[in-house]
C-alpha atoms as a PDB file:
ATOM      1  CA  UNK A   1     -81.197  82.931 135.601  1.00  0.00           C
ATOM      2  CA  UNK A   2     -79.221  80.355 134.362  1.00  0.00           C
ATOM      3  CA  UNK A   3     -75.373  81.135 134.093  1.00  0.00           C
ATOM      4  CA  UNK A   4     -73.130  82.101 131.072  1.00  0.00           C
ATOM      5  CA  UNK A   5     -71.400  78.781 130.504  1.00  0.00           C
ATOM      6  CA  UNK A   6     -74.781  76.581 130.075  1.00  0.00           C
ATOM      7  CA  UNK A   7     -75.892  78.579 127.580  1.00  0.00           C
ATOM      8  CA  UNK A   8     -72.445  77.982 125.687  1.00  0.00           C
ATOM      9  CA  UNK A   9     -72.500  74.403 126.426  1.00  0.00           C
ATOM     10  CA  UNK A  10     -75.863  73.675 125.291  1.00  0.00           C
ATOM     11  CA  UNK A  11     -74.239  76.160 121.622  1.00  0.00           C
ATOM     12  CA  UNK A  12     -71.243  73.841 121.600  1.00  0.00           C
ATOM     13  CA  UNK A  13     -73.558  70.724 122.307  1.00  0.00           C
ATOM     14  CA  UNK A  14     -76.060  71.590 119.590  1.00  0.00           C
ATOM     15  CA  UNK A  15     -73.054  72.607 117.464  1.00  0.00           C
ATOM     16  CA  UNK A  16     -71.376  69.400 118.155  1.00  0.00           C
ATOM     17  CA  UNK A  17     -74.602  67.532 117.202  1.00  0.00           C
ATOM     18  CA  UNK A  18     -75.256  69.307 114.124  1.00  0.00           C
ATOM     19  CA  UNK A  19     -72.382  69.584 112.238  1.00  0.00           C
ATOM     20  CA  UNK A  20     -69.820  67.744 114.266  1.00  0.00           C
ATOM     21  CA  UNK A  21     -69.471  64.463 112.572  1.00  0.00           C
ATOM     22  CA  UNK A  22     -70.708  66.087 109.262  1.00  0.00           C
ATOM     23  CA  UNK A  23     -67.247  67.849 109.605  1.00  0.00           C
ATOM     24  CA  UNK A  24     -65.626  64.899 110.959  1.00  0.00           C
ATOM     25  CA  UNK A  25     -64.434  66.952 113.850  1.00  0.00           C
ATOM     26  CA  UNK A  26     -61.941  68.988 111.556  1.00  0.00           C
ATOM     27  CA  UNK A  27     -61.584  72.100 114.070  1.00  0.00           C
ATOM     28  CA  UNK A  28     -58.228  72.537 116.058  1.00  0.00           C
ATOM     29  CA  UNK A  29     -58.086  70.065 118.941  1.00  0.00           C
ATOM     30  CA  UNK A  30     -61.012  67.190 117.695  1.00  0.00           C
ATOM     31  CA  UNK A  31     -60.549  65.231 121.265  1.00  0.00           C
ATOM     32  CA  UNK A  32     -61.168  68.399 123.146  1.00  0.00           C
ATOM     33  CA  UNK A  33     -64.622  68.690 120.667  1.00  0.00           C
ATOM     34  CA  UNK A  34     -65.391  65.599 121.070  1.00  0.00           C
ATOM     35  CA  UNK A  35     -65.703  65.977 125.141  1.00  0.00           C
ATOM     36  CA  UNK A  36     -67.079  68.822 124.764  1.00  0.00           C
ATOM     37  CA  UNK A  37     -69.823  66.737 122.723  1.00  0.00           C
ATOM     38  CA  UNK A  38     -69.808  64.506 125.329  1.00  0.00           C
ATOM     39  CA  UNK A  39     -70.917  66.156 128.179  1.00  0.00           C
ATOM     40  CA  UNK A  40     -74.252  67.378 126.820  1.00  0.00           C
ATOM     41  CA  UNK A  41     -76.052  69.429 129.285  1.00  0.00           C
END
């Protein structure tokens, strides 16, 4: 069983990758996004 916080990296990854640069990282803090992006798995 894989824990809590890979399942919401691989969301924020996917999210990242989906709409991300489509929304030009417009969210609060786009550096913190953007490492989130980043790190992938």
């Amino acid at each position: 069983m894989k824990p809590l916080f890979f399942y919401f990296g691989e969301y924020i990854t996917s999210y990242c990758a989906l709409y991300g640069v489509k929304n030009g990282y417009s969210l609060d803090d786009p550096q913190s996004r953007f490492s989130w992006c980043q790190r992938g798995h």
